[in-house]
PDB file of N, CA and C in Angstrom:
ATOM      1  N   UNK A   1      34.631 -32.534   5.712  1.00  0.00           N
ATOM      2  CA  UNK A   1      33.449 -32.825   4.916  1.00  0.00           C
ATOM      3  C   UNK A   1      32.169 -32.513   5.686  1.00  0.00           C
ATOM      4  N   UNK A   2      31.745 -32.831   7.218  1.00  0.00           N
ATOM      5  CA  UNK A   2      30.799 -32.715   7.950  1.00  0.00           C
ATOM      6  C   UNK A   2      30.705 -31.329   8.312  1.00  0.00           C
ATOM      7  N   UNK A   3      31.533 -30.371   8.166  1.00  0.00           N
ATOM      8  CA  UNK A   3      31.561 -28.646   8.444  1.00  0.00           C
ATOM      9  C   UNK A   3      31.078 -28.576   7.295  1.00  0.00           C
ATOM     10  N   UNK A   4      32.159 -28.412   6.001  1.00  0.00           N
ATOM     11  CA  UNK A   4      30.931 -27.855   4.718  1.00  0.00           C
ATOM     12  C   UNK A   4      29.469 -28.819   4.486  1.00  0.00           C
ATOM     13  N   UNK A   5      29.315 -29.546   5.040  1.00  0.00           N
ATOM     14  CA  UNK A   5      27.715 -30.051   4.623  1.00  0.00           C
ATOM     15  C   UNK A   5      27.135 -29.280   5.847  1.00  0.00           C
ATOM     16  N   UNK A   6      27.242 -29.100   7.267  1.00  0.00           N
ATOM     17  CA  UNK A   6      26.846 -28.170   8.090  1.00  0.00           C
ATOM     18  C   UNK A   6      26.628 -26.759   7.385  1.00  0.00           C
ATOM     19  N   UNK A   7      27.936 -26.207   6.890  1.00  0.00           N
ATOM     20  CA  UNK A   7      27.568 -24.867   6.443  1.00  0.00           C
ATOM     21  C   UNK A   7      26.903 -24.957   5.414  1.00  0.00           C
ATOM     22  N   UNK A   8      26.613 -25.599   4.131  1.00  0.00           N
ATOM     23  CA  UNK A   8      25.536 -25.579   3.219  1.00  0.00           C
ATOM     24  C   UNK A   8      24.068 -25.899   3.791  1.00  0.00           C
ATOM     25  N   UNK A   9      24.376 -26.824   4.968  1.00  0.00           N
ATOM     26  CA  UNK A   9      22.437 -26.844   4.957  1.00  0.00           C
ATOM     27  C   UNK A   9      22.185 -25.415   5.680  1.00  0.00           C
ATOM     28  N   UNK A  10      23.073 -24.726   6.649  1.00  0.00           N
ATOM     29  CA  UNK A  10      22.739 -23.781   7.516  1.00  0.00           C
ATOM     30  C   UNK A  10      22.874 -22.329   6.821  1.00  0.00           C
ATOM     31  N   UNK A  11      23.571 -22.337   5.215  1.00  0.00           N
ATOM     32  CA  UNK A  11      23.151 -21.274   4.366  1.00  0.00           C
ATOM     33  C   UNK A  11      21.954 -21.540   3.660  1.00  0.00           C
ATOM     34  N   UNK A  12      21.414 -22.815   3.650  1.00  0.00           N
ATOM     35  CA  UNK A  12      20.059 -23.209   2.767  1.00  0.00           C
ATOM     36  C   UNK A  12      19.315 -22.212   3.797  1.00  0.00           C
ATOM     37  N   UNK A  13      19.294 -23.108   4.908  1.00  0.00           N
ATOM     38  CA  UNK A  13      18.378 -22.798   5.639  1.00  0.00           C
ATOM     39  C   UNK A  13      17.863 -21.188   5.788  1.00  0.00           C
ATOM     40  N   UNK A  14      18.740 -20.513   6.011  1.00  0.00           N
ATOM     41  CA  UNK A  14      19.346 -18.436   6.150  1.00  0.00           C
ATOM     42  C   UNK A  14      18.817 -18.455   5.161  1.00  0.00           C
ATOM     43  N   UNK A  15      18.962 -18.924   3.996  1.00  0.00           N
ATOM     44  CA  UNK A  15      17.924 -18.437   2.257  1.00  0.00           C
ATOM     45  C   UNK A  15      16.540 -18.488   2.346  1.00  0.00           C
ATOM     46  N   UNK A  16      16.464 -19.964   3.047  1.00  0.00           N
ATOM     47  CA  UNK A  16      15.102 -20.397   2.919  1.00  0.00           C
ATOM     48  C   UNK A  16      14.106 -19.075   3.918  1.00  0.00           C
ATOM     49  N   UNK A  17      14.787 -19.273   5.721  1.00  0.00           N
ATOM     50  CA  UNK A  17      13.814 -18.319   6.359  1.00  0.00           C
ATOM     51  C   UNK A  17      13.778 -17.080   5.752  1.00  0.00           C
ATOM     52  N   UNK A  18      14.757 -16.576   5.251  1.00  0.00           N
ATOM     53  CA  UNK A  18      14.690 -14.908   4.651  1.00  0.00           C
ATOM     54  C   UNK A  18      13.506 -14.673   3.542  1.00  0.00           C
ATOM     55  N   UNK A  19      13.555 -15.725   2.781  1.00  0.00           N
ATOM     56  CA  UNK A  19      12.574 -15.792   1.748  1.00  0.00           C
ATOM     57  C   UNK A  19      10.999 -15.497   2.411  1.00  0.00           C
ATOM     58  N   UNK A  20      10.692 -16.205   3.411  1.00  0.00           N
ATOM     59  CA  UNK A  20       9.635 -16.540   3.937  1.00  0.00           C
ATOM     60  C   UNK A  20       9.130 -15.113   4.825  1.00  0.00           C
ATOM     61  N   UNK A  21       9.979 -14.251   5.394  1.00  0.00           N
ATOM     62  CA  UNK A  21       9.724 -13.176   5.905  1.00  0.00           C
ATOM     63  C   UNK A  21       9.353 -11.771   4.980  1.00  0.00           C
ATOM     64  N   UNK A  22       8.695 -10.782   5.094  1.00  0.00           N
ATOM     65  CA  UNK A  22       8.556  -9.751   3.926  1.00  0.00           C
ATOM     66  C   UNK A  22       9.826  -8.595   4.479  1.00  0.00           C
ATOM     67  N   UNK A  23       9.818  -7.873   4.080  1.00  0.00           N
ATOM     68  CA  UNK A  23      10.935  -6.891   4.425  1.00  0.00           C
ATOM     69  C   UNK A  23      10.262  -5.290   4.813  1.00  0.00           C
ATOM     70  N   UNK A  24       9.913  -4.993   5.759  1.00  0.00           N
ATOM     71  CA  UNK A  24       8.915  -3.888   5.827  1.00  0.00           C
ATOM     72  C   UNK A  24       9.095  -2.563   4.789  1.00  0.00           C
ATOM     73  N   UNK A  25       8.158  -2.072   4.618  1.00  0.00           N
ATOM     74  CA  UNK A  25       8.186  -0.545   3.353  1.00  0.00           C
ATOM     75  C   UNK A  25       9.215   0.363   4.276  1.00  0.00           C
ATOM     76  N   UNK A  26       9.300   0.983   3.604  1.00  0.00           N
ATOM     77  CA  UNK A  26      10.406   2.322   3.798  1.00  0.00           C
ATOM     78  C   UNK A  26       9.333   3.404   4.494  1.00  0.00           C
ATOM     79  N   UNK A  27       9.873   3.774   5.799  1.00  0.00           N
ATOM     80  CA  UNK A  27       8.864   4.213   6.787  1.00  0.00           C
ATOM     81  C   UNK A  27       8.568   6.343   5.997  1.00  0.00           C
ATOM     82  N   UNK A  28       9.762   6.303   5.357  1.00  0.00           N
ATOM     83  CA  UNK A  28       9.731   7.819   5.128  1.00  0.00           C
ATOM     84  C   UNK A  28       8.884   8.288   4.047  1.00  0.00           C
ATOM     85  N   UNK A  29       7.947   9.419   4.252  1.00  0.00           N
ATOM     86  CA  UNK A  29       7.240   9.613   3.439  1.00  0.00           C
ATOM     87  C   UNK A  29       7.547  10.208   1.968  1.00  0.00           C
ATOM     88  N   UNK A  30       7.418  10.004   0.900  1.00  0.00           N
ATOM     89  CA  UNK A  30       7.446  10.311  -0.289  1.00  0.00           C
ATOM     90  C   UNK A  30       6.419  11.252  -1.117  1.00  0.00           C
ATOM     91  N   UNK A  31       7.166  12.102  -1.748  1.00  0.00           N
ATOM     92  CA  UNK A  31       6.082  13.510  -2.243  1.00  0.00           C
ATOM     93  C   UNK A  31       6.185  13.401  -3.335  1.00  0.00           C
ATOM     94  N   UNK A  32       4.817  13.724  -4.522  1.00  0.00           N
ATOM     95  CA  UNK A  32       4.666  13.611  -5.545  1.00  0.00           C
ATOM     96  C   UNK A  32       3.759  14.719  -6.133  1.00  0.00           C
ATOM     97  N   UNK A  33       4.119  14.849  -7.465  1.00  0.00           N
ATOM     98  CA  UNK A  33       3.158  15.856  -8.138  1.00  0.00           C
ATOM     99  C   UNK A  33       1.883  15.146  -9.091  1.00  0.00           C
ATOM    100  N   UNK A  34       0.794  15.193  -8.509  1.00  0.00           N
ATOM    101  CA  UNK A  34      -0.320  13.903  -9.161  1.00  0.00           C
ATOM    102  C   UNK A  34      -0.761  14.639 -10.967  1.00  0.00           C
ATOM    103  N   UNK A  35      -1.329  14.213 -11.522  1.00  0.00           N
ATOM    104  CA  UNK A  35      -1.668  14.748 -13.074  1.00  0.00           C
ATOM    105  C   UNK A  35      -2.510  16.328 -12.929  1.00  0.00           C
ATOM    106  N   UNK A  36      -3.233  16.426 -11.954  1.00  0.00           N
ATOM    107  CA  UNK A  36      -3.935  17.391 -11.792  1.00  0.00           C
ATOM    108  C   UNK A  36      -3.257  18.897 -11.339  1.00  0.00           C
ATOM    109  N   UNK A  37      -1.838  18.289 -10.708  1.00  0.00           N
ATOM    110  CA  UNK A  37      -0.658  19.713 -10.277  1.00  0.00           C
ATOM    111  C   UNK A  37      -0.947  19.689  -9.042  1.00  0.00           C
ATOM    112  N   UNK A  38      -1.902  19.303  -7.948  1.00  0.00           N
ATOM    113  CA  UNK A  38      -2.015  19.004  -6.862  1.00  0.00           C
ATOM    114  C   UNK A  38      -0.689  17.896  -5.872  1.00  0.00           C
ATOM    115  N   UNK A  39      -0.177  18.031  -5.235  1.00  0.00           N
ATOM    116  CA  UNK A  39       0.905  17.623  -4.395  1.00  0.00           C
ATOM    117  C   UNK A  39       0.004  16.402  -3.864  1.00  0.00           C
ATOM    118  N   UNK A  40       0.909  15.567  -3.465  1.00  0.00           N
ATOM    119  CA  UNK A  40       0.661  14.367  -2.607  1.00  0.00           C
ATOM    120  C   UNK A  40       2.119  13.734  -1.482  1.00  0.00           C
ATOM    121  N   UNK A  41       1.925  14.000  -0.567  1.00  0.00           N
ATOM    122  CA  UNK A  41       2.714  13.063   0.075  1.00  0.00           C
ATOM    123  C   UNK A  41       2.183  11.960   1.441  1.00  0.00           C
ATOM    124  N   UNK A  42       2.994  10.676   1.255  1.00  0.00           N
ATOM    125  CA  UNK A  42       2.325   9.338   1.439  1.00  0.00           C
ATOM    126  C   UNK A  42       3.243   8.605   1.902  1.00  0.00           C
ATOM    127  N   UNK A  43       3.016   7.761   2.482  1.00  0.00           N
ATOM    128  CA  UNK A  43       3.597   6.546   3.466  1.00  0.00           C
ATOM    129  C   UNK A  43       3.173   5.339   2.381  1.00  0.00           C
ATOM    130  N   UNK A  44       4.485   4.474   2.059  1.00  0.00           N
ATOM    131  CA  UNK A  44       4.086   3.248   1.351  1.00  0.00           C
ATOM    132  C   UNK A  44       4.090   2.607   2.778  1.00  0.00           C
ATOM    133  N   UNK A  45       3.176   1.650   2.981  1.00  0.00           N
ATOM    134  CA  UNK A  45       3.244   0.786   4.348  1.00  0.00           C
ATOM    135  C   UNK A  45       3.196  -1.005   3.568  1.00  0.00           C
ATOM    136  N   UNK A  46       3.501  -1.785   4.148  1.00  0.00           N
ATOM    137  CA  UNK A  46       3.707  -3.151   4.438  1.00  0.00           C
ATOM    138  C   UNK A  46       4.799  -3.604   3.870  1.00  0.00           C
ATOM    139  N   UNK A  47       4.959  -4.893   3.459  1.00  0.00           N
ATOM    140  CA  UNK A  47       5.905  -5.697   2.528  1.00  0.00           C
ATOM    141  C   UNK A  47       6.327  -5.442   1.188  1.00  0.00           C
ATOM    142  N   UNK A  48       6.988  -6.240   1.031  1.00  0.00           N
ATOM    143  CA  UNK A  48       6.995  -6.851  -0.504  1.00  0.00           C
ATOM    144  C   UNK A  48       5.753  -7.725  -1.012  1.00  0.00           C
ATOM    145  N   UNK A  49       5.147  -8.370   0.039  1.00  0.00           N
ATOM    146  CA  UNK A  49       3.929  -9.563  -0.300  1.00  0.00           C
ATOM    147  C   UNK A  49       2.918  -8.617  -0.012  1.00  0.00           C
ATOM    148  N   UNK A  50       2.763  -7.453   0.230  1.00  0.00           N
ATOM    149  CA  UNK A  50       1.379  -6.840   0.613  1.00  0.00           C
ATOM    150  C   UNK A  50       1.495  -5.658   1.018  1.00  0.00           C
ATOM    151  N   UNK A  51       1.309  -4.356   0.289  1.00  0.00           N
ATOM    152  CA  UNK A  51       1.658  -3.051   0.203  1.00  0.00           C
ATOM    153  C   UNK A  51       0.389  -2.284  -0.385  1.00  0.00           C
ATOM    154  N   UNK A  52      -0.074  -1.297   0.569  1.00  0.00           N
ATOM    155  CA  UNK A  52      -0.567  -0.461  -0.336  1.00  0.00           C
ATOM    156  C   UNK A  52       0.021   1.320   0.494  1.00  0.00           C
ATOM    157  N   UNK A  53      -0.527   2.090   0.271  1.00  0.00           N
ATOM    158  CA  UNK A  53      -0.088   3.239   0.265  1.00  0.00           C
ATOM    159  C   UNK A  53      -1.091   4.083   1.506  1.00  0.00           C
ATOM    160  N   UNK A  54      -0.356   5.057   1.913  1.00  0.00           N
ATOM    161  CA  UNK A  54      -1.400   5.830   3.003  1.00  0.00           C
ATOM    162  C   UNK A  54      -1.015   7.234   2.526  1.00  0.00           C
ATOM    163  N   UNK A  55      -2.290   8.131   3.185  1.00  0.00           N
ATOM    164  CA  UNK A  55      -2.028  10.055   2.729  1.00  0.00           C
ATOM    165  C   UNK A  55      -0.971   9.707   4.458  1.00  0.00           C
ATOM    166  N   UNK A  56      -1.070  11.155   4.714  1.00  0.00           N
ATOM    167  CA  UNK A  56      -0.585  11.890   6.061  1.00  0.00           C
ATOM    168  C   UNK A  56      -1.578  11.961   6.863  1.00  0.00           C
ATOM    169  N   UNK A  57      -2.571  11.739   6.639  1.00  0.00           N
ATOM    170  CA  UNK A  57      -3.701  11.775   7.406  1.00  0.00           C
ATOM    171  C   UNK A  57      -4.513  10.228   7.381  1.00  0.00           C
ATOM    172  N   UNK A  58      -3.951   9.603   6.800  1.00  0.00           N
ATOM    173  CA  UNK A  58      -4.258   7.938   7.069  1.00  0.00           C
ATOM    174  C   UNK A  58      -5.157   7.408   6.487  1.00  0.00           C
ATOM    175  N   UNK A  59      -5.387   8.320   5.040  1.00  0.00           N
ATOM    176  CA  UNK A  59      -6.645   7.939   4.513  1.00  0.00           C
ATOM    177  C   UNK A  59      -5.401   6.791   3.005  1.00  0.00           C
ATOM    178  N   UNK A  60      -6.736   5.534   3.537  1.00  0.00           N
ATOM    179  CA  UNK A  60      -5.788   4.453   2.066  1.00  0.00           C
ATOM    180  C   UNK A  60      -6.212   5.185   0.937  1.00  0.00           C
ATOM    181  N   UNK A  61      -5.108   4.787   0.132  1.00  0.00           N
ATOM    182  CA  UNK A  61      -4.791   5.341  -1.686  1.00  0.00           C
ATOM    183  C   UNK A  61      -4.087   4.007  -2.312  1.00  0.00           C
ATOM    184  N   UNK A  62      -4.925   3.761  -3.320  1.00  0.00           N
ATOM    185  CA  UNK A  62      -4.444   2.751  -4.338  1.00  0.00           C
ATOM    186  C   UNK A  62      -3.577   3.346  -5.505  1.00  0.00           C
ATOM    187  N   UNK A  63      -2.994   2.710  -6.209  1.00  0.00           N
ATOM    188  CA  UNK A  63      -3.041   3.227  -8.318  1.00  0.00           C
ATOM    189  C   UNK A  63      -4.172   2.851  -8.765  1.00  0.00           C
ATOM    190  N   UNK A  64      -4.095   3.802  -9.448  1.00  0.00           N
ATOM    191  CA  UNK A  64      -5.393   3.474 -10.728  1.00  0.00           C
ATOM    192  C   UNK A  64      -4.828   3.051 -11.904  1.00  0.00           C
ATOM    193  N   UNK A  65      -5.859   2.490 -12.979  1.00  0.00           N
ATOM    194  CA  UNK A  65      -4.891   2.113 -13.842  1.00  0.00           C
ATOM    195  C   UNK A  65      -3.478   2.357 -15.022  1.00  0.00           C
ATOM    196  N   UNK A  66      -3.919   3.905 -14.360  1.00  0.00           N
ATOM    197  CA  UNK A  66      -2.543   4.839 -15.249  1.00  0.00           C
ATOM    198  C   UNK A  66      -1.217   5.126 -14.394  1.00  0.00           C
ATOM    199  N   UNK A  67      -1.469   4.373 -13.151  1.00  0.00           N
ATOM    200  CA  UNK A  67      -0.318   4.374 -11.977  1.00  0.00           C
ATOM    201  C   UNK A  67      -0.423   5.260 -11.506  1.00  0.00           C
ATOM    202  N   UNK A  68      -1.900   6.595 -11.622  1.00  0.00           N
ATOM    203  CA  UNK A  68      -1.485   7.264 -10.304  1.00  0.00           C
ATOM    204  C   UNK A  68      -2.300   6.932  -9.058  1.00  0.00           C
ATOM    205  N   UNK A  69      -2.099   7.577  -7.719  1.00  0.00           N
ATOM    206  CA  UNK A  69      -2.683   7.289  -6.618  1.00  0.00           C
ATOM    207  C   UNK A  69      -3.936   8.142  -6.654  1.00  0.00           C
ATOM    208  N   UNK A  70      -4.944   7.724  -6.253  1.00  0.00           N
ATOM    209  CA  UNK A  70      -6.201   7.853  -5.736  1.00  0.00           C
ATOM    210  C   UNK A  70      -6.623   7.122  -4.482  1.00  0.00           C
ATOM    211  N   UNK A  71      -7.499   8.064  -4.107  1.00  0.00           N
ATOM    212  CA  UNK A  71      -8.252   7.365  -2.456  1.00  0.00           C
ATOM    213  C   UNK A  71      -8.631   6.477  -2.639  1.00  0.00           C
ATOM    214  N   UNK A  72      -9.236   5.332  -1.766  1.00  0.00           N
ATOM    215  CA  UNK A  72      -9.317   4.066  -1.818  1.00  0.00           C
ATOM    216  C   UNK A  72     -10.994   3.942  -1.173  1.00  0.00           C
ATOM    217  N   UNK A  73     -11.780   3.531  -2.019  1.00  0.00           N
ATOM    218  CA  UNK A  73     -13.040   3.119  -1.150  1.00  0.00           C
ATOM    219  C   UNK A  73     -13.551   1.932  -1.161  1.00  0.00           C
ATOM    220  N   UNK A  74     -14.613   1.205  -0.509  1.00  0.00           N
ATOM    221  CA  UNK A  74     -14.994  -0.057  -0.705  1.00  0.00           C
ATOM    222  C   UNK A  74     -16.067  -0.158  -1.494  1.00  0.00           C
ATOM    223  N   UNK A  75     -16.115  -1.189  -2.451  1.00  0.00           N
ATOM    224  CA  UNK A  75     -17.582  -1.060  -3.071  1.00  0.00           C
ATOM    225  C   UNK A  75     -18.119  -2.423  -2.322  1.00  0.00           C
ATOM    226  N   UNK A  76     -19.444  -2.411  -2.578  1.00  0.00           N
ATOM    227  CA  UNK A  76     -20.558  -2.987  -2.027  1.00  0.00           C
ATOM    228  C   UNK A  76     -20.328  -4.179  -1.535  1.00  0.00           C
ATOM    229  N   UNK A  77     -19.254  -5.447  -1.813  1.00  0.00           N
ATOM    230  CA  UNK A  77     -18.875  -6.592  -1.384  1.00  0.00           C
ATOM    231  C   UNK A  77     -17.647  -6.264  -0.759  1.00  0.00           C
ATOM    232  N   UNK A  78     -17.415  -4.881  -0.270  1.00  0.00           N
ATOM    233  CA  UNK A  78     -16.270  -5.186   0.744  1.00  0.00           C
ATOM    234  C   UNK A  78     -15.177  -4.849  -0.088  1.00  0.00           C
ATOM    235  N   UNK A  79     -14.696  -5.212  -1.325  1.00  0.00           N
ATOM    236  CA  UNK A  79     -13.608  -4.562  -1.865  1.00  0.00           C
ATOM    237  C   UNK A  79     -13.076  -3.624  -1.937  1.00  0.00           C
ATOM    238  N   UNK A  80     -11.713  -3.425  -1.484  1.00  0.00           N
ATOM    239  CA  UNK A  80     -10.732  -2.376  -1.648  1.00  0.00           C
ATOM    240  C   UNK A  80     -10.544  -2.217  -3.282  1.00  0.00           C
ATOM    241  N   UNK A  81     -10.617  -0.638  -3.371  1.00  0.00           N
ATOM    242  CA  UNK A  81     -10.297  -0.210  -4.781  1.00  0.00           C
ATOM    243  C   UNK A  81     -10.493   1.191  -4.875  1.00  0.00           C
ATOM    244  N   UNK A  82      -9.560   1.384  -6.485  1.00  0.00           N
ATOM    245  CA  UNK A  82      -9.495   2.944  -6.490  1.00  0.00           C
ATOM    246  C   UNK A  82     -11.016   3.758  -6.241  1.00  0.00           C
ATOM    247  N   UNK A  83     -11.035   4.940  -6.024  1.00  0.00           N
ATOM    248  CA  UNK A  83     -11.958   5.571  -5.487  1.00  0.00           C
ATOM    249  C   UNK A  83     -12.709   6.601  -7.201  1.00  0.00           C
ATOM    250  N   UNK A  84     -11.252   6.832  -8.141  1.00  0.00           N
ATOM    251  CA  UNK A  84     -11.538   7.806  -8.981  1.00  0.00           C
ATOM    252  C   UNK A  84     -11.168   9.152  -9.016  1.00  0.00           C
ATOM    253  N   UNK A  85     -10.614   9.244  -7.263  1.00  0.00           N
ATOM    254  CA  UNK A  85     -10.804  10.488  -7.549  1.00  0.00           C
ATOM    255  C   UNK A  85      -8.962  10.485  -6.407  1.00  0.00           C
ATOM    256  N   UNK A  86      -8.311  11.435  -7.687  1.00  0.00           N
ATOM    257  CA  UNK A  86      -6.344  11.703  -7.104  1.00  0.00           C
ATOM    258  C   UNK A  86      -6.793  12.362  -5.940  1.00  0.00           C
ATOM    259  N   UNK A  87      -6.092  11.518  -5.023  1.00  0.00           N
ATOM    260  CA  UNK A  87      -5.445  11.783  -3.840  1.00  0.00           C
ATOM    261  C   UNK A  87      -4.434  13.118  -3.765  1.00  0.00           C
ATOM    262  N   UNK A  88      -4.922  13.773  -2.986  1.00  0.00           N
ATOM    263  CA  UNK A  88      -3.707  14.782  -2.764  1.00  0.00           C
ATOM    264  C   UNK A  88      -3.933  15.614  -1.333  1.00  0.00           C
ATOM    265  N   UNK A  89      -2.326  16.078  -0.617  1.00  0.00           N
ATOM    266  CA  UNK A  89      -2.254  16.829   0.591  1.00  0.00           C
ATOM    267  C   UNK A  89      -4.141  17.335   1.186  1.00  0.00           C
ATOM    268  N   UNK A  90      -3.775  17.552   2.544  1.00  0.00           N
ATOM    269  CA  UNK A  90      -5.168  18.492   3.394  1.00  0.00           C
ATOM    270  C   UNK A  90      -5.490  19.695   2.687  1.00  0.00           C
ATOM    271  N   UNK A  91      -4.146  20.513   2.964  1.00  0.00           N
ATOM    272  CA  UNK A  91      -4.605  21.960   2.110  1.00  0.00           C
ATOM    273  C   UNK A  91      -4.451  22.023   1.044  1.00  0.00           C
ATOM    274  N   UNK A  92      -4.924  20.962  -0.170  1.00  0.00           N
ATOM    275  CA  UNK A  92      -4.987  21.230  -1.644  1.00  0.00           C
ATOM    276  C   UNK A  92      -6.789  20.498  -1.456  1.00  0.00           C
ATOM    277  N   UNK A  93      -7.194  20.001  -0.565  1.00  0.00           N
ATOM    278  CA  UNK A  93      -8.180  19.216  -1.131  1.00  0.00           C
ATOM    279  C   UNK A  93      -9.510  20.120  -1.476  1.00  0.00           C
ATOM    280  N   UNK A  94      -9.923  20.779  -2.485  1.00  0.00           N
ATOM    281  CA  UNK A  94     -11.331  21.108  -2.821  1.00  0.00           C
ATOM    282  C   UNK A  94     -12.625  20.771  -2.468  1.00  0.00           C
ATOM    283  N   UNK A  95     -13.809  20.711  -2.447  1.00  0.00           N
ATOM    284  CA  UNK A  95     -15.294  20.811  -2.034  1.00  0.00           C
ATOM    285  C   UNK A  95     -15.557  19.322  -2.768  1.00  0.00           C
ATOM    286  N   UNK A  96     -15.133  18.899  -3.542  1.00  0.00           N
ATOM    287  CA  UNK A  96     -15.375  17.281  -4.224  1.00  0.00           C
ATOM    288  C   UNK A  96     -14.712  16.341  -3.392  1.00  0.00           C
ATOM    289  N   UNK A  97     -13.718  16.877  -3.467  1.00  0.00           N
ATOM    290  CA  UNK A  97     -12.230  15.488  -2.576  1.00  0.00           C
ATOM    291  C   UNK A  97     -12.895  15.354  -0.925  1.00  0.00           C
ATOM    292  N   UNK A  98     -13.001  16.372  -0.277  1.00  0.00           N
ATOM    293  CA  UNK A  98     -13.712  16.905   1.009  1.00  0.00           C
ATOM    294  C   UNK A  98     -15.005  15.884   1.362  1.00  0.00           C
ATOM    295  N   UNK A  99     -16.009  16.099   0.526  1.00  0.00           N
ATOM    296  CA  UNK A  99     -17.080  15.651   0.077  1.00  0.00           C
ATOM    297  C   UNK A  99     -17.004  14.260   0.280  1.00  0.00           C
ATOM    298  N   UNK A 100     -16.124  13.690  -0.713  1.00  0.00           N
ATOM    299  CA  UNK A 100     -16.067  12.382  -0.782  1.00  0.00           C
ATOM    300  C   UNK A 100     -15.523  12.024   0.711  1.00  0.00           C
ATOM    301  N   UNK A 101     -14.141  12.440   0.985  1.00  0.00           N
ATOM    302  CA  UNK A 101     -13.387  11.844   2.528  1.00  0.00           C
ATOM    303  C   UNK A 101     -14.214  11.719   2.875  1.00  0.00           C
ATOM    304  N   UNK A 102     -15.713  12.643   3.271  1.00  0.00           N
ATOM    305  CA  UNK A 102     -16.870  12.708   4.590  1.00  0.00           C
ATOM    306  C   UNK A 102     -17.083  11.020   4.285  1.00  0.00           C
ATOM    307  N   UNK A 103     -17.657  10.558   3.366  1.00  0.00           N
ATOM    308  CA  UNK A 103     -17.951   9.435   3.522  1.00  0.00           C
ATOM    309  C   UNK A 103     -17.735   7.675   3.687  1.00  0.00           C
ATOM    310  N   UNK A 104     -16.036   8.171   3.711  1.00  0.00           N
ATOM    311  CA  UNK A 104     -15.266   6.888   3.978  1.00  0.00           C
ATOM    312  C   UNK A 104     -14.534   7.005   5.225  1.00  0.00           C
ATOM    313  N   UNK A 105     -14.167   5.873   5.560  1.00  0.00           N
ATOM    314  CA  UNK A 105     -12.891   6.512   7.006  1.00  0.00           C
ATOM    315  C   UNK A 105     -11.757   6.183   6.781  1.00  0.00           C
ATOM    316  N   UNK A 106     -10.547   6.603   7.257  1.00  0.00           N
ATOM    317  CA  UNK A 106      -9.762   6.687   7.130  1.00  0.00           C
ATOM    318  C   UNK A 106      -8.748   4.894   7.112  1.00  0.00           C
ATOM    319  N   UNK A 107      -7.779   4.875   7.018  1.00  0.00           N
ATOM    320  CA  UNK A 107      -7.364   2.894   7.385  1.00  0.00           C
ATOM    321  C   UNK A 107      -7.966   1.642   6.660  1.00  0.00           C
ATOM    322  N   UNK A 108      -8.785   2.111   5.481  1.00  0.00           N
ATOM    323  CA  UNK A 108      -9.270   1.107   4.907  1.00  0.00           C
ATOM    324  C   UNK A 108      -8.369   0.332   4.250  1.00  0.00           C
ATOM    325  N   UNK A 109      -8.937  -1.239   4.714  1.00  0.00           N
ATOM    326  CA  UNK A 109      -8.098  -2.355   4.489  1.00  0.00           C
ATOM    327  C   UNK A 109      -8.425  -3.268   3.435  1.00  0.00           C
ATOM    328  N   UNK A 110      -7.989  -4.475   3.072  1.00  0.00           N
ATOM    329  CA  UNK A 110      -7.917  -5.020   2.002  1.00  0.00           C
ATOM    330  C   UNK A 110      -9.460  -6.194   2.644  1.00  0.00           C
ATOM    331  N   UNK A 111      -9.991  -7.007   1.662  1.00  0.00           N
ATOM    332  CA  UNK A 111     -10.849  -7.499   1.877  1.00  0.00           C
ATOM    333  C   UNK A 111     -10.568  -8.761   2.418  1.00  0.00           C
ATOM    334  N   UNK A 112     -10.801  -9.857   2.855  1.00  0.00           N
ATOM    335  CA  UNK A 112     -10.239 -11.497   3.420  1.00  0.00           C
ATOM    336  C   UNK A 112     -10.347 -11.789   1.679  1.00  0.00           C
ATOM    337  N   UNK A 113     -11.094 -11.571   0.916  1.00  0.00           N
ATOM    338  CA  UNK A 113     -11.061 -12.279  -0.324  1.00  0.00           C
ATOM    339  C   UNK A 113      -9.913 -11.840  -0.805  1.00  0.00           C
ATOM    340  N   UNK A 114      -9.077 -10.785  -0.879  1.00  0.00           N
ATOM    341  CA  UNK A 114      -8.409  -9.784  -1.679  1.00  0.00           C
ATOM    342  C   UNK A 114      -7.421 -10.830  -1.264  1.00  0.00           C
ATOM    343  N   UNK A 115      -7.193 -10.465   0.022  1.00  0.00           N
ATOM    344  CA  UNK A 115      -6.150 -10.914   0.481  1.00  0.00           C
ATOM    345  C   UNK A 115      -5.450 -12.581   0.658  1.00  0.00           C
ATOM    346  N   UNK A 116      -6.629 -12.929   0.277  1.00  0.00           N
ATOM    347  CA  UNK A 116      -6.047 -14.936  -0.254  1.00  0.00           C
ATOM    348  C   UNK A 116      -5.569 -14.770  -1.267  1.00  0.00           C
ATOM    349  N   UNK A 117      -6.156 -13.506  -2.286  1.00  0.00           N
ATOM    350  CA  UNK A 117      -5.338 -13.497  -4.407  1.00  0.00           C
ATOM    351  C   UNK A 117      -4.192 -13.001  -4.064  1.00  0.00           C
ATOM    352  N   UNK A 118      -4.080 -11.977  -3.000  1.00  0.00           N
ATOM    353  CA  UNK A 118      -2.780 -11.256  -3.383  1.00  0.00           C
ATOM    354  C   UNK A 118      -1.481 -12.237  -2.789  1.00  0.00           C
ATOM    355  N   UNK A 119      -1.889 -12.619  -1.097  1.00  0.00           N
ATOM    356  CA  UNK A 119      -0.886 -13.972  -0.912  1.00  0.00           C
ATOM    357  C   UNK A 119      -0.430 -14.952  -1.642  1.00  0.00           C
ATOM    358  N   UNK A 120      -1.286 -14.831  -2.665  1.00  0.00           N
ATOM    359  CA  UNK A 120      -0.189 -16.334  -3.461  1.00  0.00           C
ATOM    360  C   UNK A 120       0.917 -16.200  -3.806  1.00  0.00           C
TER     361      UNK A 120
END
């Protein structure tokens, strides 16, 4: 009787910590054809609790609201969000996409506000 109540609290327990840990993204990059016919390939990076997406060159990309990826910029309070404008490979990017990169940097992260909504 004192072994199976041992092994049930010590499988609770194995449920419980697993739950509590995220499981890291799948390190290999993934290639896509965006709406425009322009190529994209991207690194999903973090968890299950907190994921967003990177180019090859480390610039963040969100979804927009039609699920595709676009660059990621901050607006004026610091928020992470779509940029507007599809993300795609170095040698597809045009005089607009170019344009825009100049003015963001690359690794942009989620905001401390963002990131208390999305933890819950």
């Amino acid at each position: 009787m004192k072994l199976c109540l041992r092994l049930c609290v010590f499988v609770f327990a194995i449920v419980c910590l697993n739950s509590a840990y995220g499981v890291p993204a799948d390190p290999r990059g993934h290639t896509i054809v965006q709406p425009n016919g322009k190529t994209l390939t991207y690194y999903l990076k973090g968890d299950e609790h907190l994921h967003w997406f990177e180019s090859l060159d480390g610039y963040t990309l969100l979804k927009n609201e039609q699920g595709d990826l676009e660059f990621a910029c901050v607006d004026e309070k610091g928020i992470l969000q779509p940029s507007g404008i599809l993300a795609c490979n170095q040698e597809e990017r045009d005089e607009i996409e170019l344009s825009f990169l100049s003015t963001i940097k690359p690794k942009l992260f989620y905001s401390k506000e963002q990131l208390k909504h999305i933890k819950r």
